[in-house]
N, C-alpha and C. Protein backbone atom coordinates (compact mmCIF):
# COMPACT_ATOMS: atom_id res chain seq x y z
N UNK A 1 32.59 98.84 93.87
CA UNK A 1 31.36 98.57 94.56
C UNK A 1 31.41 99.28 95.92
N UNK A 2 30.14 100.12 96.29
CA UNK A 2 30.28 100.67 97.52
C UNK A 2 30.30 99.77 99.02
N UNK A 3 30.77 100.34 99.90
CA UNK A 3 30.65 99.42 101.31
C UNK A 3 29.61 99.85 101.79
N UNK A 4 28.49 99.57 101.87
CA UNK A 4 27.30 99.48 102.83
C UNK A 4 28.08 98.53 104.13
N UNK A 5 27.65 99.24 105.16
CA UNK A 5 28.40 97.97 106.70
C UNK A 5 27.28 97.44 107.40
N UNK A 6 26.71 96.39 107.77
CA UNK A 6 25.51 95.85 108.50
C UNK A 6 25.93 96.18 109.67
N UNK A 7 24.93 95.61 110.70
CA UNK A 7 25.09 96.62 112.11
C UNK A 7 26.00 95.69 112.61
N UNK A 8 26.81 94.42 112.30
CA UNK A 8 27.43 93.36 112.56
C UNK A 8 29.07 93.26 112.25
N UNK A 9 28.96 94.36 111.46
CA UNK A 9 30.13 94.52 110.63
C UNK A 9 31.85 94.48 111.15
N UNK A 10 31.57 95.31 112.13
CA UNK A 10 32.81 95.02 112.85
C UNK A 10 33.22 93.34 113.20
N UNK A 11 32.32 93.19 113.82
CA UNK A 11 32.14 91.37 114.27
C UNK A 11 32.98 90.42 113.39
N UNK A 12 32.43 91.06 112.14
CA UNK A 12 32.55 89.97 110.60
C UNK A 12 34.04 90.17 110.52
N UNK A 13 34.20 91.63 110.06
CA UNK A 13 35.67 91.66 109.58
C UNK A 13 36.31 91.32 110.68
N UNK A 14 36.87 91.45 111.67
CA UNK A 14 37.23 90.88 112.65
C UNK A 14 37.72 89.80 112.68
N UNK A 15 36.58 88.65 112.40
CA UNK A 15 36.88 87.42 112.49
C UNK A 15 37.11 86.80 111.07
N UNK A 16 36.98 87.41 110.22
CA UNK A 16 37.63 87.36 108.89
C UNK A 16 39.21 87.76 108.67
N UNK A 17 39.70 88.81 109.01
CA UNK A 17 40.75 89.09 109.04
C UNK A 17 41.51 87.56 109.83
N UNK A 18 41.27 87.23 111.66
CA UNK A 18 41.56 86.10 111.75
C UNK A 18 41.71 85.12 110.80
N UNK A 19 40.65 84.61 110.03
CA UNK A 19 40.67 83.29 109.48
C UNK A 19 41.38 83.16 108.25
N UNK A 20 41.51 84.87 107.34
CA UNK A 20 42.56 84.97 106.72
C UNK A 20 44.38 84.61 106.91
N UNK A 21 43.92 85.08 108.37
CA UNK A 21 45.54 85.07 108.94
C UNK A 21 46.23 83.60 108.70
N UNK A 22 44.96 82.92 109.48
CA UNK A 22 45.18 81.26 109.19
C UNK A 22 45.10 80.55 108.70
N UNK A 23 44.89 81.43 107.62
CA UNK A 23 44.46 80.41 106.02
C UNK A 23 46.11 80.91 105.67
N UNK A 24 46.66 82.02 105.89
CA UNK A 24 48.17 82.38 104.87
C UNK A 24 48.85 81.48 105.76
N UNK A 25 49.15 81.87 106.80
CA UNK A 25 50.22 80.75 108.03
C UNK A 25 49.95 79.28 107.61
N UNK A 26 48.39 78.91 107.31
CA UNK A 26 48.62 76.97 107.33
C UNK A 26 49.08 77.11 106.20
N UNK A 27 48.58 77.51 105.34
CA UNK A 27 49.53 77.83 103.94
C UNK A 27 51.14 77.81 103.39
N UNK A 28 51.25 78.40 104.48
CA UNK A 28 53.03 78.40 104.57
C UNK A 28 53.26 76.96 105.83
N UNK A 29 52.96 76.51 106.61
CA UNK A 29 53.41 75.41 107.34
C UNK A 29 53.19 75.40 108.61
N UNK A 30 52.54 76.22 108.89
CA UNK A 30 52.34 76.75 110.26
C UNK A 30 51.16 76.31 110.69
N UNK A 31 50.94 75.64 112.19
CA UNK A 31 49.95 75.29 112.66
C UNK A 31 49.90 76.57 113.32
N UNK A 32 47.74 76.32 113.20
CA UNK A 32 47.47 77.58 113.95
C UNK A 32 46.46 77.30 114.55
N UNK A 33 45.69 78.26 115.56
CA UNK A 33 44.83 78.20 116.09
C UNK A 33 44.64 79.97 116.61
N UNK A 34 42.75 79.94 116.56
CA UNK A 34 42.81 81.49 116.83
C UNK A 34 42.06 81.30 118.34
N UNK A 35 42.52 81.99 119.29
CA UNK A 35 42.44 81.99 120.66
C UNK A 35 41.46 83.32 121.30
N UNK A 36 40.72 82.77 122.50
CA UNK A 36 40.16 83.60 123.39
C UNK A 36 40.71 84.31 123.95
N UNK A 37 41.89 85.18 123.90
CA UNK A 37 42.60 84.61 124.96
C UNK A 37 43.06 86.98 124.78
N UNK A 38 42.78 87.58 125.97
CA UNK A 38 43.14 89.09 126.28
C UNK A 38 44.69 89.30 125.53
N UNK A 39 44.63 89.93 124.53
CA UNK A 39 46.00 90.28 123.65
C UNK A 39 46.78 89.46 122.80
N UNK A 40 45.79 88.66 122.85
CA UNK A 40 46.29 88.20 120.86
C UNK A 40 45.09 87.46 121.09
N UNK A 41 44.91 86.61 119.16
CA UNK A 41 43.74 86.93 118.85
C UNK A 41 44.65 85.08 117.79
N UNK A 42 45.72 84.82 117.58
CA UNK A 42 46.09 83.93 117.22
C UNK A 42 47.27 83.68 117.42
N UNK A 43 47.51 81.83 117.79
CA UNK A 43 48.98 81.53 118.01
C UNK A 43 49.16 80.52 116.64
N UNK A 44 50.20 80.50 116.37
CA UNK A 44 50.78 79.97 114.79
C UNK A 44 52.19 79.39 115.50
N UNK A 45 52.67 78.25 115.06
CA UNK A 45 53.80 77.65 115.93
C UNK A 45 54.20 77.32 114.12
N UNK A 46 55.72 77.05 113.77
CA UNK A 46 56.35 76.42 112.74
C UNK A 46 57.64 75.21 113.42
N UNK A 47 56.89 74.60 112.88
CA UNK A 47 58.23 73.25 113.24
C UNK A 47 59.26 73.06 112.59
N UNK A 48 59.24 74.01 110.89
CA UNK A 48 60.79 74.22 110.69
C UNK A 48 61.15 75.10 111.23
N UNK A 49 60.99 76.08 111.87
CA UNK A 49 62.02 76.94 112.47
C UNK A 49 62.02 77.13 114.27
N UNK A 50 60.72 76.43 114.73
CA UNK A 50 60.58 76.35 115.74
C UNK A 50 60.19 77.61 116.73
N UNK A 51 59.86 78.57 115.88
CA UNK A 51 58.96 79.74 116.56
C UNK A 51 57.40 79.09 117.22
N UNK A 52 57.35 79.89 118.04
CA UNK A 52 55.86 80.14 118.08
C UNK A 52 55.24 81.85 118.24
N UNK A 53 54.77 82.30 117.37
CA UNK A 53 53.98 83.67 117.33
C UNK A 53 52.73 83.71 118.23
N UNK A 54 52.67 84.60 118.95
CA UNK A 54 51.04 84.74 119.37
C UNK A 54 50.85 86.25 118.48
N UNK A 55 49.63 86.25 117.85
CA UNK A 55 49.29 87.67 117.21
C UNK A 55 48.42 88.35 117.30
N UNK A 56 48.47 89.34 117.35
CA UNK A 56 47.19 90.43 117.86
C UNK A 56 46.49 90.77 116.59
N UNK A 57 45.27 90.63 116.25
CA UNK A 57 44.87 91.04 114.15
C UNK A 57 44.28 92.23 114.75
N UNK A 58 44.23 93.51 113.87
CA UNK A 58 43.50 94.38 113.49
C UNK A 58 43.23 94.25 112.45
N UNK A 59 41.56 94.85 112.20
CA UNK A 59 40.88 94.65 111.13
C UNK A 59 40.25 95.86 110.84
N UNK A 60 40.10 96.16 109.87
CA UNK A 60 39.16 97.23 109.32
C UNK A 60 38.86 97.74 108.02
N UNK A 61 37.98 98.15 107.86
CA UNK A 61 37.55 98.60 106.64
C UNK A 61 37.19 100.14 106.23
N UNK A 62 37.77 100.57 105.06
CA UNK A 62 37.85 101.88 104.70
C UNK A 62 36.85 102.47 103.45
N UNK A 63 36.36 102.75 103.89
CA UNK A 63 35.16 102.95 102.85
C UNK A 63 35.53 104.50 101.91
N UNK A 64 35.32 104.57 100.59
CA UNK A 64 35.48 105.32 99.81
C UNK A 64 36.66 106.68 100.55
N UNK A 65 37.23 107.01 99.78
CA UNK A 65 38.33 108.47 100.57
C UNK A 65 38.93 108.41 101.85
N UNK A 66 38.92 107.06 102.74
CA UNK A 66 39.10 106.91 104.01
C UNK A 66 40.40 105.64 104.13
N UNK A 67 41.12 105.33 102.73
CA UNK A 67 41.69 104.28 102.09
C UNK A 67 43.06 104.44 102.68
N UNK A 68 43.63 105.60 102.83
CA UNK A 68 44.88 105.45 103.43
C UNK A 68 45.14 106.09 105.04
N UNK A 69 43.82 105.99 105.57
CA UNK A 69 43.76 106.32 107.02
C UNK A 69 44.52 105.79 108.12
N UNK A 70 45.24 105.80 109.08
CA UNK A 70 45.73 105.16 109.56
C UNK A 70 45.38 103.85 110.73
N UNK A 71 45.63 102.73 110.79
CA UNK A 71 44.96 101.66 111.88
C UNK A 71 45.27 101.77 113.38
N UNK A 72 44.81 102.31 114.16
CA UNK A 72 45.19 102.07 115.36
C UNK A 72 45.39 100.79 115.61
N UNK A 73 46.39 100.83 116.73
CA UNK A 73 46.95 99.37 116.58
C UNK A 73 46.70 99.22 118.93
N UNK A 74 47.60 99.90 118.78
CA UNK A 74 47.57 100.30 120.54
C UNK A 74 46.90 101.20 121.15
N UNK A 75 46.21 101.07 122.06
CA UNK A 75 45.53 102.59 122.91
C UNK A 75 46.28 102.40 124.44
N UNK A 76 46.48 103.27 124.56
CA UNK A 76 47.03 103.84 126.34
C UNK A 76 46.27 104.76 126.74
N UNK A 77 45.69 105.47 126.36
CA UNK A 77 44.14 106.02 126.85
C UNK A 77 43.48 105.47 128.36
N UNK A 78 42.97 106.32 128.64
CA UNK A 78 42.01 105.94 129.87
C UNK A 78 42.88 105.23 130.55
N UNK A 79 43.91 104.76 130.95
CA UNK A 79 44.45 103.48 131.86
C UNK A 79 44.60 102.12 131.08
N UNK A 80 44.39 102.19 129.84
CA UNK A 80 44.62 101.04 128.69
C UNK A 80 46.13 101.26 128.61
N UNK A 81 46.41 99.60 128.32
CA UNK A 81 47.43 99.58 127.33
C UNK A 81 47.91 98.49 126.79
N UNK A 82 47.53 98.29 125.75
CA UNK A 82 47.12 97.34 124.54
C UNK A 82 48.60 96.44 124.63
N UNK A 83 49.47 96.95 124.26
CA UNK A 83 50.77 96.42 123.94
C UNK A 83 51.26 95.49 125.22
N UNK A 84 50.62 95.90 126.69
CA UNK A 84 51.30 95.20 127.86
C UNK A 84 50.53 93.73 127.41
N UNK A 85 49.19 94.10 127.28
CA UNK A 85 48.08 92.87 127.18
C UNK A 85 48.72 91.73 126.35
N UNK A 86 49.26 92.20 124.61
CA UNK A 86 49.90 91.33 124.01
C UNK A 86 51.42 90.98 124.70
N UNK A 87 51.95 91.39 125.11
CA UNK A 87 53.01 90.74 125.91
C UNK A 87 53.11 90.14 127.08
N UNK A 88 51.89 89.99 127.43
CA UNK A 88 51.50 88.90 128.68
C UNK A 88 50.85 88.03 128.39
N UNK A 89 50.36 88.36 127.16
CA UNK A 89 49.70 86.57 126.83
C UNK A 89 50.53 86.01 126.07
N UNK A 90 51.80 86.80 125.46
CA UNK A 90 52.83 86.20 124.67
C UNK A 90 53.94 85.47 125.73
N UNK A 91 54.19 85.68 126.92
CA UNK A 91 54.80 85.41 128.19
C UNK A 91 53.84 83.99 128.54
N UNK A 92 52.58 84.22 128.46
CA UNK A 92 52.02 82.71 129.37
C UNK A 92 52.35 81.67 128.15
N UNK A 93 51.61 81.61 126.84
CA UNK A 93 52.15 81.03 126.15
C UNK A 93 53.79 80.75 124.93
N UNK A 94 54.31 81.28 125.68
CA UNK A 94 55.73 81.46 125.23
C UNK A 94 55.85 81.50 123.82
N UNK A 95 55.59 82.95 123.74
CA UNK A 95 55.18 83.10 122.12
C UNK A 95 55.92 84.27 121.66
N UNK A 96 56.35 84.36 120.75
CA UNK A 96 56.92 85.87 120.23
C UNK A 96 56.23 87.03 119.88
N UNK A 97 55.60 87.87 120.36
CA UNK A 97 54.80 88.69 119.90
C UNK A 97 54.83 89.15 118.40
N UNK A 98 53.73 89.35 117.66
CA UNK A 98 53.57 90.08 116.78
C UNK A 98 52.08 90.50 116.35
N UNK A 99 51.95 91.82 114.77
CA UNK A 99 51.09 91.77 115.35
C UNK A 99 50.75 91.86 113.06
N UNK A 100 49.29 91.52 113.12
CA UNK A 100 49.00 91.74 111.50
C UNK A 100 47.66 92.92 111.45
N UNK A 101 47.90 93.31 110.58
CA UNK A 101 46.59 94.40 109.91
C UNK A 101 45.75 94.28 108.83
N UNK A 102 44.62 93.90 109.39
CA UNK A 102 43.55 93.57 107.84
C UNK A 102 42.64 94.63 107.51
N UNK A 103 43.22 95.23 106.39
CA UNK A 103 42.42 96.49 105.42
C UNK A 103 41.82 96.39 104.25
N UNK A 104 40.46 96.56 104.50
CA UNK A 104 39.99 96.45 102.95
C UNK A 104 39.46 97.61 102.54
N UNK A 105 39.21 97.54 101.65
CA UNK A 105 37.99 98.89 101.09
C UNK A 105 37.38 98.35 99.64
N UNK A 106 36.65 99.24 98.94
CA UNK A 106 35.93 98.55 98.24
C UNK A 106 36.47 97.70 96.90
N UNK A 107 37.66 97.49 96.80
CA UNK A 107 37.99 97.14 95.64
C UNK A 107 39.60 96.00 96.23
N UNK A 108 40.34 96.60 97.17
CA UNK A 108 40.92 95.41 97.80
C UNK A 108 41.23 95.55 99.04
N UNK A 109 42.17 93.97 99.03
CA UNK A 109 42.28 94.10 101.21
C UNK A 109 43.78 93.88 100.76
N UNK A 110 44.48 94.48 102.08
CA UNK A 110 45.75 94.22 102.39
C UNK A 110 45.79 93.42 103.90
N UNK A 111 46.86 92.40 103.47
CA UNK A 111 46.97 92.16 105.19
C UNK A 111 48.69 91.79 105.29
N UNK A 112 49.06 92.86 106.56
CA UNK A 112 50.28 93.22 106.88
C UNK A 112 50.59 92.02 108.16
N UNK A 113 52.24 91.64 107.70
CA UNK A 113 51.94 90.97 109.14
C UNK A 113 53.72 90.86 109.71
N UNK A 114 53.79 91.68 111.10
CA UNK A 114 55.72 91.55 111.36
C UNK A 114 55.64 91.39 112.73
N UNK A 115 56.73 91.37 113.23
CA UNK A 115 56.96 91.20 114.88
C UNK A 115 56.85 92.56 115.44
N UNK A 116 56.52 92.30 116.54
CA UNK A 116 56.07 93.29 117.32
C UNK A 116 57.69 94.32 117.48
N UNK A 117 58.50 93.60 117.85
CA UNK A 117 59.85 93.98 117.66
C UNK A 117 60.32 94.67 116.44
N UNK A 118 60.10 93.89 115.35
CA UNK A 118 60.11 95.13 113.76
C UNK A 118 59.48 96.28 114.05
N UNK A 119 58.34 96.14 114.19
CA UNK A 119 57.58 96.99 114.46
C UNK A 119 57.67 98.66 114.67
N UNK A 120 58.59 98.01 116.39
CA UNK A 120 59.01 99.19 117.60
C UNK A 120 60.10 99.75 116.87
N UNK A 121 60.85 98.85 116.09
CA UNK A 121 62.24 99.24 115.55
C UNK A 121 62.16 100.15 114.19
N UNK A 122 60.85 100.00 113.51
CA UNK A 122 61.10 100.10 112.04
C UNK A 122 59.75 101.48 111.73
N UNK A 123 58.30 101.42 112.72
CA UNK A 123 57.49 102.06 112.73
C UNK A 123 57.07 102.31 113.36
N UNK A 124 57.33 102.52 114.21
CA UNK A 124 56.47 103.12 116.12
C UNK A 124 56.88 104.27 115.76
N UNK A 125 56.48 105.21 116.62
CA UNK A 125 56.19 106.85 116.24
C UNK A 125 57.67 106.73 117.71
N UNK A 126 58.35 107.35 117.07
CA UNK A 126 59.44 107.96 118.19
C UNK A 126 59.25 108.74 119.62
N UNK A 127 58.83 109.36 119.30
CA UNK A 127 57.31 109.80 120.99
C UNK A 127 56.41 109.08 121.34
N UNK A 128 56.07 109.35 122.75
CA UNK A 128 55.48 108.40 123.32
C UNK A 128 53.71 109.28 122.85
N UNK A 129 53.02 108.19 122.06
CA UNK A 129 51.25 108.35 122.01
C UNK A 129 50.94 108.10 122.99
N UNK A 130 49.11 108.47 122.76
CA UNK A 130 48.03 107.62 123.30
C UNK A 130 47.75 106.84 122.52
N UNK A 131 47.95 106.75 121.37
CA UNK A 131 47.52 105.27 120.43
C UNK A 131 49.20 105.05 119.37
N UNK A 132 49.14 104.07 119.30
CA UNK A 132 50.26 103.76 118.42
C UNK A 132 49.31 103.27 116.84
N UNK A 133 50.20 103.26 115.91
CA UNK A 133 48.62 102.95 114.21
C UNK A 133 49.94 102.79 113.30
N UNK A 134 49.18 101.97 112.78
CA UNK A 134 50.00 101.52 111.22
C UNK A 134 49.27 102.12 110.31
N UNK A 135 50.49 102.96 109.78
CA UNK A 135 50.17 104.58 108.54
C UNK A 135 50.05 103.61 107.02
N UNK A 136 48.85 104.30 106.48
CA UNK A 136 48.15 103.58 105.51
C UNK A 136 48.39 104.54 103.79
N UNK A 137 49.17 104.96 104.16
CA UNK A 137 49.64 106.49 103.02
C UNK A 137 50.71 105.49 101.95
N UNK A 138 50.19 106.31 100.98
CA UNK A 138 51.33 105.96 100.09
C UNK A 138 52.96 105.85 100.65
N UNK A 139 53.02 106.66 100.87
CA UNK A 139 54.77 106.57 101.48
C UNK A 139 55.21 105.74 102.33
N UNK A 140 53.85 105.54 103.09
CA UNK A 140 54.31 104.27 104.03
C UNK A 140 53.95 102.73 103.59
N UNK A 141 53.19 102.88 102.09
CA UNK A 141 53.60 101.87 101.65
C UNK A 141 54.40 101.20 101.24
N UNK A 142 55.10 102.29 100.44
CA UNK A 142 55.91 102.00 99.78
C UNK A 142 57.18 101.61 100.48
N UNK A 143 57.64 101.87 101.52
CA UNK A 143 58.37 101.16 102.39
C UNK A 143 58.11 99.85 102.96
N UNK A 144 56.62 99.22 103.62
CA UNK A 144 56.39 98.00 103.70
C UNK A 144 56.71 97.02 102.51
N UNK A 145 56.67 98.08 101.37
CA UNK A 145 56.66 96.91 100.04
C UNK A 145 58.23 96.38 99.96
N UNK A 146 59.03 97.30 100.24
CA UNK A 146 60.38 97.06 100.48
C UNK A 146 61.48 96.37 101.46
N UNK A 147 60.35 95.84 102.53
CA UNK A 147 61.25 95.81 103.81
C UNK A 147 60.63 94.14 103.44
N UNK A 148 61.86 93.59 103.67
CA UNK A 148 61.66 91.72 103.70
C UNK A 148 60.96 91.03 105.12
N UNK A 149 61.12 92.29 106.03
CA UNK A 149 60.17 91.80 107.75
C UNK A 149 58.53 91.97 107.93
N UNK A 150 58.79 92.81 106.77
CA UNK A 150 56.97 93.03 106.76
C UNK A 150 55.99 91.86 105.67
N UNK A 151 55.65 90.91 106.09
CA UNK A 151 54.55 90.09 105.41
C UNK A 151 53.71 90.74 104.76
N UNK A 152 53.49 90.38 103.37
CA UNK A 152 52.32 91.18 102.84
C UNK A 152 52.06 90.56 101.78
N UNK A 153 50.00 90.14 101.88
CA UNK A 153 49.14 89.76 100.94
C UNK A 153 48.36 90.87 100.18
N UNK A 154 47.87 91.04 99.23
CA UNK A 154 46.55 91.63 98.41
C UNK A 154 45.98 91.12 97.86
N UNK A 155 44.63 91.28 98.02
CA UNK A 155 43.30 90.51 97.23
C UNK A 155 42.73 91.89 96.81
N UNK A 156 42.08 91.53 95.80
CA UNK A 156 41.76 92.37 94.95
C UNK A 156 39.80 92.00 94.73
N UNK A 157 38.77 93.01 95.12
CA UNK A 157 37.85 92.86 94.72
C UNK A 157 37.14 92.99 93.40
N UNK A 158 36.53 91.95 92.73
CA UNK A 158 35.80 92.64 91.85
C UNK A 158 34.46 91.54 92.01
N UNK A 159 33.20 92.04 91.68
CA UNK A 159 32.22 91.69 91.65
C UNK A 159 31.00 91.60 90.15
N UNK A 160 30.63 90.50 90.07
CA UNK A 160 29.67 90.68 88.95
C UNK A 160 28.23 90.38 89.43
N UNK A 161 27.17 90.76 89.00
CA UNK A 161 26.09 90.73 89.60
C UNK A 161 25.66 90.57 90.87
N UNK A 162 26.33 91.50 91.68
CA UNK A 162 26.37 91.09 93.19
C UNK A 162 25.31 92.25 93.20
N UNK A 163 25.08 93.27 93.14
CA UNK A 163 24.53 94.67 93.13
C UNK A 163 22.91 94.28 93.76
N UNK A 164 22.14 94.52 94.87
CA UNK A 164 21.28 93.90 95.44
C UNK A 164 20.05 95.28 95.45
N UNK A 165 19.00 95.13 95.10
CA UNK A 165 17.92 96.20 95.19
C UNK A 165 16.46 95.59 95.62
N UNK A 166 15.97 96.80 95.83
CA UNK A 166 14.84 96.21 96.17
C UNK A 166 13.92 94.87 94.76
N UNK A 167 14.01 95.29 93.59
CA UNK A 167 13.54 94.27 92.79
C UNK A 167 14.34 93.15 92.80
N UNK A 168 15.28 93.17 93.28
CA UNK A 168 16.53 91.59 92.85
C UNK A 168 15.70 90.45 94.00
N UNK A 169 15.85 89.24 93.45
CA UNK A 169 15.51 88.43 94.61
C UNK A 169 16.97 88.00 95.64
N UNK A 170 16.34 88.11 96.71
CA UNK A 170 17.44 87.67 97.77
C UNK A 170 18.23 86.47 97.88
């Protein structure tokens, strides 16, 4: 099914990706809550192990041939820099940084989710960017699929009579 995006779209996935996040975490045992709050976007605490995560979600959607594009994750651009932001709100609320990625396209979503620390250690680009991005390529899948630090869901779309035209009623 194709992605048509409403002018809202960003908004949606966004806060979908969130509520996904906190639907897998309460799932597993984890209280959560998704926050206002400049550089992360949700804190998740576990009382068996006694972490608390604050997490930054990226979200996005890839529409037809655009499926293994890569997610920007950080910008340092212009006087930005994304990564200080999540480690100062991970400092006020004494949280471990990390961060998850919600990708869909028309047929499924992935959502990635590790410490900010895996991360730097396992996939940060060895030179210093202006944006840091989680690589969406086969090859770099196939390594997330392998590594036990990287969290990872798939949902799979399929649709039956969803297909909307001008004769269908709304």
């Amino acid at each position: 099914m194709e992605i048509v995006k409403s002018t809202r779209h960003q908004k949606i996935i966004g806060n979908f990706g969130e509520a996904l996040l906190c639907n897998w975490l309460s799932r597993s045992g984890f209280e959560v809550a998704i926050v206002d709050h400049t550089g992360i976007d949700v804190l998740a605490y576990s009382s068996r192990t006694g972490k608390r995560l604050g997490i930054s979600v990226k979200s996005r959607t890839r529409v037809k041939g655009t499926e293994t594009t890569s997610v920007n994750i950080f910008s340092y651009q212009k006087g930005k820099n994304d990564r200080q932001k999540v480690l100062n709100a991970c400092k006020v609320f004494a949280a471990e940084p990390w961060i998850a990625i919600y990708v869909e396209s028309s047929s499924f979503a992935d959502m990635f989710l590790l410490s900010l620390e895996h991360y730097d250690h396992q996939y940060r680009a060895k030179r210093k960017r202006a944006i840091d991005t989680w690589k969406m390529g086969h090859k770099y899948r196939e390594r997330y699929e392998t590594d036990p630090q990287v969290r990872h869901i798939r949902m799979d779309f399929s649709g039956s009579l969803w297909q909307w035209s001008s004769k269908s009623n709304p």
